[in-house]
N, C-alpha and C. Protein backbone atom coordinates (compact mmCIF):
# COMPACT_ATOMS: atom_id res chain seq x y z
N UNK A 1 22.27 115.67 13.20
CA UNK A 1 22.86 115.03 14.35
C UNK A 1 21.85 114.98 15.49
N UNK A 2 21.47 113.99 16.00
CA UNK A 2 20.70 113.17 17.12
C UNK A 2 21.09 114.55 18.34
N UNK A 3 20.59 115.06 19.11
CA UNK A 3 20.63 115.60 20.18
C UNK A 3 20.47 114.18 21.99
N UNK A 4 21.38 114.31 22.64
CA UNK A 4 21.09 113.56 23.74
C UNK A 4 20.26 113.72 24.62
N UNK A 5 20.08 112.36 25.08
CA UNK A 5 18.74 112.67 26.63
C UNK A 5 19.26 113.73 27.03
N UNK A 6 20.55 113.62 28.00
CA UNK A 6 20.95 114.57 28.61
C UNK A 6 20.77 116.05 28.49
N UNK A 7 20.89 116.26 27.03
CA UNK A 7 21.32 117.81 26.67
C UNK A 7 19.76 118.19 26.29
N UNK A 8 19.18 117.25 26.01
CA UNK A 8 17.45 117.87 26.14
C UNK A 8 17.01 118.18 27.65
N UNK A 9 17.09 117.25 28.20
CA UNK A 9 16.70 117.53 29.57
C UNK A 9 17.50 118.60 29.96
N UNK A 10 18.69 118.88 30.05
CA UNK A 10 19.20 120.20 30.36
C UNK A 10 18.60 121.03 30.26
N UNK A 11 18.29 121.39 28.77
CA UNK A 11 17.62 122.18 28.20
C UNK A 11 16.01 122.79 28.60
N UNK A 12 15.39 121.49 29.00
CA UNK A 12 14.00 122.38 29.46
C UNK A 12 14.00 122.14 30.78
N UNK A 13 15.06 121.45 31.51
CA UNK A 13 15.05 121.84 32.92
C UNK A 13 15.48 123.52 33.33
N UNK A 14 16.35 123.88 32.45
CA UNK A 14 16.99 125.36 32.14
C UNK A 14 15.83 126.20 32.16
N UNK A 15 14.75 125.63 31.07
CA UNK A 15 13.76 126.63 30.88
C UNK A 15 12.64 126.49 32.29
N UNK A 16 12.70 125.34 33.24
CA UNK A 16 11.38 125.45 33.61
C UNK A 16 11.93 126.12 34.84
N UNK A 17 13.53 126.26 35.09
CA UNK A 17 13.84 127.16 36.27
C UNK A 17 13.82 128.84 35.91
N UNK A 18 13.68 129.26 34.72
CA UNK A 18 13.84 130.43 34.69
C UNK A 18 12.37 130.47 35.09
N UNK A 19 11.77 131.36 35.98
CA UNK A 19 10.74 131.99 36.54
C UNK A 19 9.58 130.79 36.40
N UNK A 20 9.89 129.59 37.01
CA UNK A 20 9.29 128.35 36.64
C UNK A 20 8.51 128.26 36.04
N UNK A 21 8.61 128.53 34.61
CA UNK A 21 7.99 128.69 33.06
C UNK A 21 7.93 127.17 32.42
N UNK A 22 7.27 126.83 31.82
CA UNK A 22 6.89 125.02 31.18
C UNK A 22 6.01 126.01 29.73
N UNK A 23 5.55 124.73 29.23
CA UNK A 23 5.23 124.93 27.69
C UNK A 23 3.61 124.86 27.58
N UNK A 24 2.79 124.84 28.71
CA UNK A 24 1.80 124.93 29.07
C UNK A 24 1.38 126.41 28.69
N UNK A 25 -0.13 126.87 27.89
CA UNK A 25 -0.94 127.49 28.20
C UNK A 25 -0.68 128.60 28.91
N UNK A 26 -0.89 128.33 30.24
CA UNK A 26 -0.89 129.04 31.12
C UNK A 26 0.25 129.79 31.47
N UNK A 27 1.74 128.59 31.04
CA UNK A 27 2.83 129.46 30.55
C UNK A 27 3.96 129.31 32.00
N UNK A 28 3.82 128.62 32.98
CA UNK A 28 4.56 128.11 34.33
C UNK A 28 3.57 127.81 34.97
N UNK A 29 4.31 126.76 36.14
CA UNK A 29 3.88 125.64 37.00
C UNK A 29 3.14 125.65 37.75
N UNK A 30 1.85 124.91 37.91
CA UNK A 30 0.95 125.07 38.76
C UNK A 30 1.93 124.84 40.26
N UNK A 31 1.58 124.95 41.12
CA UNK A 31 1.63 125.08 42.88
C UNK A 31 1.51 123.31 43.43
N UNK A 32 0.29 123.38 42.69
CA UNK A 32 -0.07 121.53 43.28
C UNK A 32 0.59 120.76 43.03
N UNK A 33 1.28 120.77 41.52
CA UNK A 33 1.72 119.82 40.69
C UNK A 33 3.60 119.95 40.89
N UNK A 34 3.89 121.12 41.41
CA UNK A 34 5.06 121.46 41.36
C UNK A 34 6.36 119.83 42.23
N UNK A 35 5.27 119.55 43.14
CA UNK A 35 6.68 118.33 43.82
C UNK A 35 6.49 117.60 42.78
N UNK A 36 5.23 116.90 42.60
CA UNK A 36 5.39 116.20 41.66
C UNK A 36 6.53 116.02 40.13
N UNK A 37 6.23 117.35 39.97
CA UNK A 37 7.47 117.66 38.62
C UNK A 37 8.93 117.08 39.23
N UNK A 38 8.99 117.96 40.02
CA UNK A 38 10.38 117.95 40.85
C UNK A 38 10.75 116.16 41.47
N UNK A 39 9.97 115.93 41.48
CA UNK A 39 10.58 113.91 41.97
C UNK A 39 10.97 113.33 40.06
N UNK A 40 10.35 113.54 39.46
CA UNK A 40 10.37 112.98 38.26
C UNK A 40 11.69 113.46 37.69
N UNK A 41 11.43 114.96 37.64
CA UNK A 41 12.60 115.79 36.61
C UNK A 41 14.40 115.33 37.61
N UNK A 42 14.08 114.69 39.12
CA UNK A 42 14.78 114.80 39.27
C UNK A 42 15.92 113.39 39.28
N UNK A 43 14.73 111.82 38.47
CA UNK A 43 14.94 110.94 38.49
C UNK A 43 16.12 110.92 36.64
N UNK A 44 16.69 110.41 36.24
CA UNK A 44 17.79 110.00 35.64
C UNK A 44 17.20 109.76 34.44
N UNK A 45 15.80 109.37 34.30
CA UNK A 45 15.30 108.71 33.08
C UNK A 45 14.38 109.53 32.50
N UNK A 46 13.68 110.37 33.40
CA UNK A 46 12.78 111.54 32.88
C UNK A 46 12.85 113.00 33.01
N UNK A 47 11.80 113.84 32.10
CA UNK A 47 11.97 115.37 32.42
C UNK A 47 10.56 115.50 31.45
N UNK A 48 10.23 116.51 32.42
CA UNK A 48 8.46 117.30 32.04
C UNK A 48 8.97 118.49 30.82
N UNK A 49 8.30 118.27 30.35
CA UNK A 49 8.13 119.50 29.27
C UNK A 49 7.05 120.99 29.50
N UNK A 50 5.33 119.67 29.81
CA UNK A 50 4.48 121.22 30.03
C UNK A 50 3.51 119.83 31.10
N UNK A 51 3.01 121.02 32.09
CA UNK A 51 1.96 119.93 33.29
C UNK A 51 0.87 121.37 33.74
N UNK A 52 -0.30 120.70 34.07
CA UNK A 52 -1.66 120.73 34.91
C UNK A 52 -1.87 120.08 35.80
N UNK A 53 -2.45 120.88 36.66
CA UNK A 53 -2.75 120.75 37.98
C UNK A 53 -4.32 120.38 37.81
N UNK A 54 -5.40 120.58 37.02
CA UNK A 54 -6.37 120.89 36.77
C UNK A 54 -6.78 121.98 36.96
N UNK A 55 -7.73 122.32 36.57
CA UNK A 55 -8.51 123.75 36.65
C UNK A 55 -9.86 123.69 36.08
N UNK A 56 -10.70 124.58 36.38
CA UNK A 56 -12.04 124.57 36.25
C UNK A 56 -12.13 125.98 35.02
N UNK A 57 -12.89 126.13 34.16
CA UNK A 57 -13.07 127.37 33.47
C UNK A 57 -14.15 127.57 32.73
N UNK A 58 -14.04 128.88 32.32
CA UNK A 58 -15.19 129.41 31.18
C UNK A 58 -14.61 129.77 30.00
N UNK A 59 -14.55 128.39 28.84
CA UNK A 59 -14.03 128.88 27.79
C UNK A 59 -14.35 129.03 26.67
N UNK A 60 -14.21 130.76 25.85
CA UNK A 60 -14.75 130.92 24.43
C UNK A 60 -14.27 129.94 23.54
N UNK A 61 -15.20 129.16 22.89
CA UNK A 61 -14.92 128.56 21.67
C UNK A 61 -14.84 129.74 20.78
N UNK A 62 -13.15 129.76 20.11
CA UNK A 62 -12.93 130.35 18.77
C UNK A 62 -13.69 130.07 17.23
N UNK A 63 -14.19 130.95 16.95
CA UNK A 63 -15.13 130.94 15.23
C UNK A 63 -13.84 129.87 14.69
N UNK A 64 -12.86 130.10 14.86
CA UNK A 64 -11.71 129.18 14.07
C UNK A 64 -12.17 127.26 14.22
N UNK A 65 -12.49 127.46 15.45
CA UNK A 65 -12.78 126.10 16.07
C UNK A 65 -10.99 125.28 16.42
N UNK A 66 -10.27 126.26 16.73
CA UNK A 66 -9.01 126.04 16.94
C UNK A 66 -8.52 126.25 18.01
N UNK A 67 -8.88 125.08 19.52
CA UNK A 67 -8.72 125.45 20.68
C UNK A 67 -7.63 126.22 20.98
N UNK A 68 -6.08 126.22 20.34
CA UNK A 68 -5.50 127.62 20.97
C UNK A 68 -5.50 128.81 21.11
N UNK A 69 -6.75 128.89 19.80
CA UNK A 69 -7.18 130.39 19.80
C UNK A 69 -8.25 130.83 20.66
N UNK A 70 -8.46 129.49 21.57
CA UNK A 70 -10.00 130.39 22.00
C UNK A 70 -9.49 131.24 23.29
N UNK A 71 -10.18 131.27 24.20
CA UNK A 71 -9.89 132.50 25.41
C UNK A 71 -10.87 131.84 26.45
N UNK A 72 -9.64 132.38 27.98
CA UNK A 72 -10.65 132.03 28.80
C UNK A 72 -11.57 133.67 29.57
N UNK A 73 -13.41 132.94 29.74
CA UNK A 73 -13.40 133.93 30.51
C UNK A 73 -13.27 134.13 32.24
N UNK A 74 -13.03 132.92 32.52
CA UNK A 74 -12.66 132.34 33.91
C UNK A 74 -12.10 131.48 33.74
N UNK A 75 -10.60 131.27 34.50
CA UNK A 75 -10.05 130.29 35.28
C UNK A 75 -9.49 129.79 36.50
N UNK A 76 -9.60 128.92 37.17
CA UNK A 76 -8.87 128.69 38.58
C UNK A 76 -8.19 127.37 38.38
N UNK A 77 -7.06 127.64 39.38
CA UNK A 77 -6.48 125.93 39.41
C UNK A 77 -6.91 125.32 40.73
N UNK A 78 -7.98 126.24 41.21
CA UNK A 78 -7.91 125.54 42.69
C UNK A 78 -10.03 125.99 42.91
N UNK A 79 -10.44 126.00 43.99
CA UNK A 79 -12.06 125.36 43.72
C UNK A 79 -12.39 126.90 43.82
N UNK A 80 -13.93 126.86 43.10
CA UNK A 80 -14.15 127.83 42.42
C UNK A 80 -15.48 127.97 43.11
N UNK A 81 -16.08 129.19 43.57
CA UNK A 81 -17.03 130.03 43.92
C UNK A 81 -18.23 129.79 42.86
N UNK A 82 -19.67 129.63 43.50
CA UNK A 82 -20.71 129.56 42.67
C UNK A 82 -20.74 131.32 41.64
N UNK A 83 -20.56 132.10 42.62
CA UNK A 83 -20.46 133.61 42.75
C UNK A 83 -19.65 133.98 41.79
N UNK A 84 -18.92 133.75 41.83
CA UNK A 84 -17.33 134.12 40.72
C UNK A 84 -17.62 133.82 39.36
N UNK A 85 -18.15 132.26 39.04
CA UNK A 85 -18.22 132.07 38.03
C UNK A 85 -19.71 132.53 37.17
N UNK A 86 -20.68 133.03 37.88
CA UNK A 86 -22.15 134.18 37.69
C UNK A 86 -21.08 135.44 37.30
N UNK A 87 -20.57 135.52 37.94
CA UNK A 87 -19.82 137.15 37.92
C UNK A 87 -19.03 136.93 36.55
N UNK A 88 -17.95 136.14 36.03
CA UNK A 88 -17.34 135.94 34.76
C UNK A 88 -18.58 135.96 33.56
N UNK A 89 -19.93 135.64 34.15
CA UNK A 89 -20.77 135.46 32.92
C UNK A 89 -21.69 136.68 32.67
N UNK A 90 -21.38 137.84 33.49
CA UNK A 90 -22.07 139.03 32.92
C UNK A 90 -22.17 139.54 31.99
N UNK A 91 -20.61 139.81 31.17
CA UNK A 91 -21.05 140.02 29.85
C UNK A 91 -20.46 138.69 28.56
N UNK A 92 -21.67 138.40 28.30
CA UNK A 92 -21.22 137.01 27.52
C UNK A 92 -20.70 137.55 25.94
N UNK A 93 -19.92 137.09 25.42
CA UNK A 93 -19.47 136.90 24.37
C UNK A 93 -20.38 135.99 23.30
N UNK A 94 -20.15 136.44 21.64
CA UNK A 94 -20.64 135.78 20.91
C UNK A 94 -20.89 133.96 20.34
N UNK A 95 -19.26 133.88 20.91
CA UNK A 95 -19.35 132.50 20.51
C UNK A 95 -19.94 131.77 21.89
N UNK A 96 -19.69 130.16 21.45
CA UNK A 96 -20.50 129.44 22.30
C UNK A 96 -19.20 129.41 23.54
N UNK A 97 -19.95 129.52 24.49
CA UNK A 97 -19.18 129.70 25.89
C UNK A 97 -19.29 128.09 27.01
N UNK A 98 -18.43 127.50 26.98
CA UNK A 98 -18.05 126.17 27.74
C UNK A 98 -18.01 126.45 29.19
N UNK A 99 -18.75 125.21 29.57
CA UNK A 99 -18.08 125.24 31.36
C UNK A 99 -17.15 123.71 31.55
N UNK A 100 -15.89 123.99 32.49
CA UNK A 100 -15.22 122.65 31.33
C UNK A 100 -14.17 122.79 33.13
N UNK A 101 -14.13 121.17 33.47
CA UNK A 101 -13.03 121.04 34.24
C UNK A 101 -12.28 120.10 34.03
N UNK A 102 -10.82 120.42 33.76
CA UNK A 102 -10.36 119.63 33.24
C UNK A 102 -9.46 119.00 34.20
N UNK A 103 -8.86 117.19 34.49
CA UNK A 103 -8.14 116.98 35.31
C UNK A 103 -6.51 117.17 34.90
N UNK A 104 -5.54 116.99 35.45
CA UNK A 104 -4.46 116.91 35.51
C UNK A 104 -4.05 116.83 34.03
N UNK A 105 -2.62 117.41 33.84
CA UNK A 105 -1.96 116.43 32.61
C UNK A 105 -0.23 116.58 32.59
N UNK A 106 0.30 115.58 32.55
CA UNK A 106 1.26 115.93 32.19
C UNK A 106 2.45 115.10 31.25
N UNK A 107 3.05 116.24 30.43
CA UNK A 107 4.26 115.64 29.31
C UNK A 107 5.03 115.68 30.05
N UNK A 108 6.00 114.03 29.49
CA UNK A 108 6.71 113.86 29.94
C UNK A 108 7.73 112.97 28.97
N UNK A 109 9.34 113.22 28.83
CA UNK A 109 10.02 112.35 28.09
C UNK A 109 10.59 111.37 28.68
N UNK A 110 10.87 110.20 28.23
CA UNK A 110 11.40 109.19 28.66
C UNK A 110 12.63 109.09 28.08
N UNK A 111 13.74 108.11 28.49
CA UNK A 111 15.09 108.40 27.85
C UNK A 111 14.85 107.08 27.18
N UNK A 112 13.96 105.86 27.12
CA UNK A 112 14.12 104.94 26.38
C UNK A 112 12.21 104.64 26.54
N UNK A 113 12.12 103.20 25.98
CA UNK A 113 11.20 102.33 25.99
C UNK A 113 10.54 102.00 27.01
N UNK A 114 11.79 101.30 27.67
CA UNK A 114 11.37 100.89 29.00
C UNK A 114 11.08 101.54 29.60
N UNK A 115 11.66 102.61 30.22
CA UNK A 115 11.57 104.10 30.67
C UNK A 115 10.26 104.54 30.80
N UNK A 116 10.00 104.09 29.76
CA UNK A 116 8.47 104.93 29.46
C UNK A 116 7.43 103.44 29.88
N UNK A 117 7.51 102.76 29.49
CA UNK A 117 6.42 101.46 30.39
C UNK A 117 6.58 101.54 31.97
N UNK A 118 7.81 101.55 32.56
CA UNK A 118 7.79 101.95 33.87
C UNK A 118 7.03 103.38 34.16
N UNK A 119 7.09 104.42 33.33
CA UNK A 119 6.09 105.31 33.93
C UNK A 119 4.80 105.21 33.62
N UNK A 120 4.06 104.61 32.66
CA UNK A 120 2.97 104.44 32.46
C UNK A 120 2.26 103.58 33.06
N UNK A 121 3.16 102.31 33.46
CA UNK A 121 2.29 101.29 34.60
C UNK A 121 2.11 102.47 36.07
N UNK A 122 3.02 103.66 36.63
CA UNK A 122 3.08 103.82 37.75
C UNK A 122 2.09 104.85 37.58
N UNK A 123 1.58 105.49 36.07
CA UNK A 123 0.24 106.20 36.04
C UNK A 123 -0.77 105.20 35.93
N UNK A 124 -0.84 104.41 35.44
CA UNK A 124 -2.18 103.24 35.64
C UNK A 124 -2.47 102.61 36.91
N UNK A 125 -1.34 102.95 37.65
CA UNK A 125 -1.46 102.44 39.30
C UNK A 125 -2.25 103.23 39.91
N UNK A 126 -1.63 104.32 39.63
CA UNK A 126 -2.45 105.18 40.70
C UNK A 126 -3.50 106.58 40.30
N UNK A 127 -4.27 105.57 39.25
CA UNK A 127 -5.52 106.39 38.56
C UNK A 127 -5.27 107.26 37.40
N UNK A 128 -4.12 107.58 36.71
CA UNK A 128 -4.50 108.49 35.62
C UNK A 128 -4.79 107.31 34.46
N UNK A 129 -5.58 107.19 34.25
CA UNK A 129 -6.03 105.97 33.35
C UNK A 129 -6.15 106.24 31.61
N UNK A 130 -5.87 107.64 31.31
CA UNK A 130 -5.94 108.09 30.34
C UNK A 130 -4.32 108.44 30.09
N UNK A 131 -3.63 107.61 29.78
CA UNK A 131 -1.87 107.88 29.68
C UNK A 131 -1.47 106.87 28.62
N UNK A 132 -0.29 107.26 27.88
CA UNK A 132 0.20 106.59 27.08
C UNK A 132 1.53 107.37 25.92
N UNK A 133 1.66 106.31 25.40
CA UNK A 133 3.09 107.26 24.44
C UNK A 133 2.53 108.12 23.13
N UNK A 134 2.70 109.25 22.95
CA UNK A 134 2.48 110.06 21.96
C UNK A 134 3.18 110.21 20.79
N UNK A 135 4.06 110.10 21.37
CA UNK A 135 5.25 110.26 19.93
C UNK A 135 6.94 109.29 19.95
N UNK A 136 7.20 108.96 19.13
CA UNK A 136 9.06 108.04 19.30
C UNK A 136 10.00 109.12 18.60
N UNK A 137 9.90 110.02 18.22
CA UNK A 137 10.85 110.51 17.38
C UNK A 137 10.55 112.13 17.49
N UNK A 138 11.51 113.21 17.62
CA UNK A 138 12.48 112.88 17.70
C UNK A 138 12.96 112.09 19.11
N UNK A 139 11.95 112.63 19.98
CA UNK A 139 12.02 111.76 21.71
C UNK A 139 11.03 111.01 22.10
N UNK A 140 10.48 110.60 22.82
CA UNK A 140 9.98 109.35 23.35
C UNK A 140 9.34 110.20 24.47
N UNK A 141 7.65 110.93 23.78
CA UNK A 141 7.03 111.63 24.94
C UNK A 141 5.92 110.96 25.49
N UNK A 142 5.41 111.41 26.40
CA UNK A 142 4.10 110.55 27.23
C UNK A 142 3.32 111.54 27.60
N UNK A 143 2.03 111.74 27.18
CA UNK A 143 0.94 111.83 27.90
C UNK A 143 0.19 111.56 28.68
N UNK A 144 0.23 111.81 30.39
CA UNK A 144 -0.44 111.58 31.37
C UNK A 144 -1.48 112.33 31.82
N UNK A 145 -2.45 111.98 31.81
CA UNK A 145 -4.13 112.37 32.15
C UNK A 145 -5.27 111.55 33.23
N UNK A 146 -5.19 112.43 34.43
CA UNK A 146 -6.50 111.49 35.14
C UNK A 146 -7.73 111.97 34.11
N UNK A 147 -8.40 111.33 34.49
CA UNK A 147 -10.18 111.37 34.04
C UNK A 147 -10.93 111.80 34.39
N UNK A 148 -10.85 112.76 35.38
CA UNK A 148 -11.57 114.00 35.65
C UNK A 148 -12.29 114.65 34.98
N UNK A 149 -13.44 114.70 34.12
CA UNK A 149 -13.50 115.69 33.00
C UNK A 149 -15.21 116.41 33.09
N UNK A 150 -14.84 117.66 32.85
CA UNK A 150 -16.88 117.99 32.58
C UNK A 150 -16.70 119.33 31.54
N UNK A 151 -17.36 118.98 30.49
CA UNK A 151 -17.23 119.78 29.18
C UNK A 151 -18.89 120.57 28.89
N UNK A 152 -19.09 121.53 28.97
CA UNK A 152 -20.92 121.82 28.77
C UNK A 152 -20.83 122.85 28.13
N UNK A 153 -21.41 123.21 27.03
CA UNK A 153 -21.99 124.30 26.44
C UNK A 153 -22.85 124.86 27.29
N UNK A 154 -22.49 126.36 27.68
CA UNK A 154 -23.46 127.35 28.69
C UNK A 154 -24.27 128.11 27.95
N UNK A 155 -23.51 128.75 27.25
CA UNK A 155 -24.22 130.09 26.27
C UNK A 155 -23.57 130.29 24.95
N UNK A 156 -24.36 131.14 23.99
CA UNK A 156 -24.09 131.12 22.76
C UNK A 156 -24.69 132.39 22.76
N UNK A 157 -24.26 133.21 21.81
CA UNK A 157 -24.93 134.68 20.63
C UNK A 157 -25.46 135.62 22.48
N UNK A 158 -24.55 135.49 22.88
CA UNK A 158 -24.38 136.34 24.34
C UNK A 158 -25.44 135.98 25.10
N UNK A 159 -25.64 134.80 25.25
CA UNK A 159 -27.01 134.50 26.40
C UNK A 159 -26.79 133.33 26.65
N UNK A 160 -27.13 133.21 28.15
CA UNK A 160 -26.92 132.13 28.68
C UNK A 160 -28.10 131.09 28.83
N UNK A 161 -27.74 129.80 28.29
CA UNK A 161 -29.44 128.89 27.84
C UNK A 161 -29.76 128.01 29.07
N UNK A 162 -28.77 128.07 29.78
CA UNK A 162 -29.26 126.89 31.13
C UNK A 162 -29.55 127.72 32.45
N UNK A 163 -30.31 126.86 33.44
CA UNK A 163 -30.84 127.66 34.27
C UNK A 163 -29.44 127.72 35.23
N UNK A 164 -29.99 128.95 36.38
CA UNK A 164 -28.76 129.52 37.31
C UNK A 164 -28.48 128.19 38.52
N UNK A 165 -29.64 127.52 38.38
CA UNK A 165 -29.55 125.95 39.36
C UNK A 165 -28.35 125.38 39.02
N UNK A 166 -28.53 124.94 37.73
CA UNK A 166 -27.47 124.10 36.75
C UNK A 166 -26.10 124.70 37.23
N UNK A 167 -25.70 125.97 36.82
CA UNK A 167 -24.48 126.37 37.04
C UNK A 167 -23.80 125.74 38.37
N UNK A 168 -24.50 125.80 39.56
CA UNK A 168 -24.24 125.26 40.81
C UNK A 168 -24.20 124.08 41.00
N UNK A 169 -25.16 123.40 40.27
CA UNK A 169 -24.19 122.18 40.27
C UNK A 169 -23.36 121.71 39.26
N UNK A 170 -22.76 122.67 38.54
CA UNK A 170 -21.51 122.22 37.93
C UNK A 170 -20.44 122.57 38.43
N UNK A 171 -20.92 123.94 39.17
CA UNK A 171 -19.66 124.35 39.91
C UNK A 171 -19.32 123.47 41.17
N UNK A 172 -20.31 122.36 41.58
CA UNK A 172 -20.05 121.49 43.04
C UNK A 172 -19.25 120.35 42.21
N UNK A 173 -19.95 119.97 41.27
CA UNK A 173 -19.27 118.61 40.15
C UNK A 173 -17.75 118.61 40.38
N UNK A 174 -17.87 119.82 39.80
CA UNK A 174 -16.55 120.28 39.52
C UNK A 174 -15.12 120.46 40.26
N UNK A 175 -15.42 121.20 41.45
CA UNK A 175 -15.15 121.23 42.47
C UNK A 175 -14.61 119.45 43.05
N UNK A 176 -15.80 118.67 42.98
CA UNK A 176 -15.57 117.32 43.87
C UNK A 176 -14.34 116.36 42.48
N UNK A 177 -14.78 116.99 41.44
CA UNK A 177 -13.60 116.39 39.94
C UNK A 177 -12.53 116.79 40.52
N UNK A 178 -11.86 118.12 40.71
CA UNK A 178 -11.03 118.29 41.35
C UNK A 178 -10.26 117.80 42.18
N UNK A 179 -10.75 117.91 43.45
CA UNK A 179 -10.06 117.40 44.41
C UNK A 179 -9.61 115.96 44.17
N UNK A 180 -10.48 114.85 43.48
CA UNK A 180 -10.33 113.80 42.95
C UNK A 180 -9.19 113.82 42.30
N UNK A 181 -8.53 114.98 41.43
CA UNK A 181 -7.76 114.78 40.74
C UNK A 181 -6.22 115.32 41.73
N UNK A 182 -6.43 115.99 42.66
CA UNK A 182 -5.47 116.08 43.35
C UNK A 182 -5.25 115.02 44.26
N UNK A 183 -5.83 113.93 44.34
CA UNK A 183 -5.80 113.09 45.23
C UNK A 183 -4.45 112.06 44.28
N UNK A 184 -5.00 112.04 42.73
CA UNK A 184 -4.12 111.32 41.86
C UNK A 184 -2.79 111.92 41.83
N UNK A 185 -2.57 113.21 41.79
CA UNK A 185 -1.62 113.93 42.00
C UNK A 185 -0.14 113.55 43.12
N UNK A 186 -1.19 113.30 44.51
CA UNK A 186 -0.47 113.07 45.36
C UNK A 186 0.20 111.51 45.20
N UNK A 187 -0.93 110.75 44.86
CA UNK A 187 -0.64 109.18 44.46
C UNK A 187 0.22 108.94 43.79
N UNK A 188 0.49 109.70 42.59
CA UNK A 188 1.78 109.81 41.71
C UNK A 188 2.91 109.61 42.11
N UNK A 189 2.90 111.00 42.83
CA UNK A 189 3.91 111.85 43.67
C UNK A 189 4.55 110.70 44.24
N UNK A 190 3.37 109.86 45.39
CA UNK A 190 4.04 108.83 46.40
C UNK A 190 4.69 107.68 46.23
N UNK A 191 4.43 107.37 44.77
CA UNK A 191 4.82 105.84 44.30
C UNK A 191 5.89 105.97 43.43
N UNK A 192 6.08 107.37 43.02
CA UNK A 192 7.26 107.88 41.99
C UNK A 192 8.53 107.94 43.04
């Protein structure tokens, strides 16, 4: 038996109020992203499942090569210290160690078709240019993503191969990816 829009959306609206918990990683709601959720979840046709704010990090690639297994050794959702991220790299780990900022993302269900073209033109409006439908069955989800992105291999077999220059300017890159992506954030927000 088919489960309804309604009683789904109940359902993980239920979950994202208990201790505002989502299906994200990180495991509840970024700060930035939070109105945003809240205009959508609170429109008739949609409801978030799991969302990013972006964040900047240092992450172990797992021997598995199975990103849920890997680990972070730094993360922030908000701009990050040249200092902080030298300091996360004192003692390096074996596998290969990423410097990686990633922009925004967020799932989202639609209650129909249309539903879902109306939200995807209003992410192509206002910059997440990487969005589209993921799945029809059993619901009708969407993946929304700005394009924010910086992915680098730092270190491997506990040593770090790029110079301490480099780091700084990934950590400025990064930083300016950011804010870029909170700018889309707000744009969302305003046209939703």
């Amino acid at each position: 038996m088919a489960v309804s829009f309604e009683a789904q959306k109940r359902k993980y609206l239920g979950e994202l109020e208990k201790a505002s918990k989502d299906r994200s990683k990180k495991g509840n709601v970024d700060e930035e992203i939070a109105a945003l959720l809240d205009a959508i979840n609170a429109h008739d046709d949609y409801y978030t499942t799991s969302s990013c704010a972006g964040r900047i990090d240092l992450f172990v690639e797992p021997n598995s090569g199975k990103k849920h297994e890997g680990e972070w050794l730094f993360v922030s959702h908000g701009e990050v210290e040249k200092g902080k991220v030298e300091e996360a790299l004192g003692n390096l780990p074996e596998p290969t160690v990423w410097f990686r900022m990633e922009g925004a993302i967020l799932h989202v269900c639609a209650r129909d078709m249309d539903a879902a073209d109306r939200f995807l033109k209003l992410c192509k409006a206002t910059g997440w240019k990487h969005s589209g439908v993921t799945g029809t069955s059993p619901r009708i989800m969407i993946e929304a993503t700005t394009s924010e992105r910086i992915d680098v291999p730092i270190a491997r077999e506990g040593a770090l191969f790029v110079p301490e220059k480099f780091i700084g300017f990934l950590v400025k890159e990064a930083n300016d990816k950011l804010e870029k992506t909170r700018n889309k954030i707000e744009r969302l927000e305003k046209a939703f």
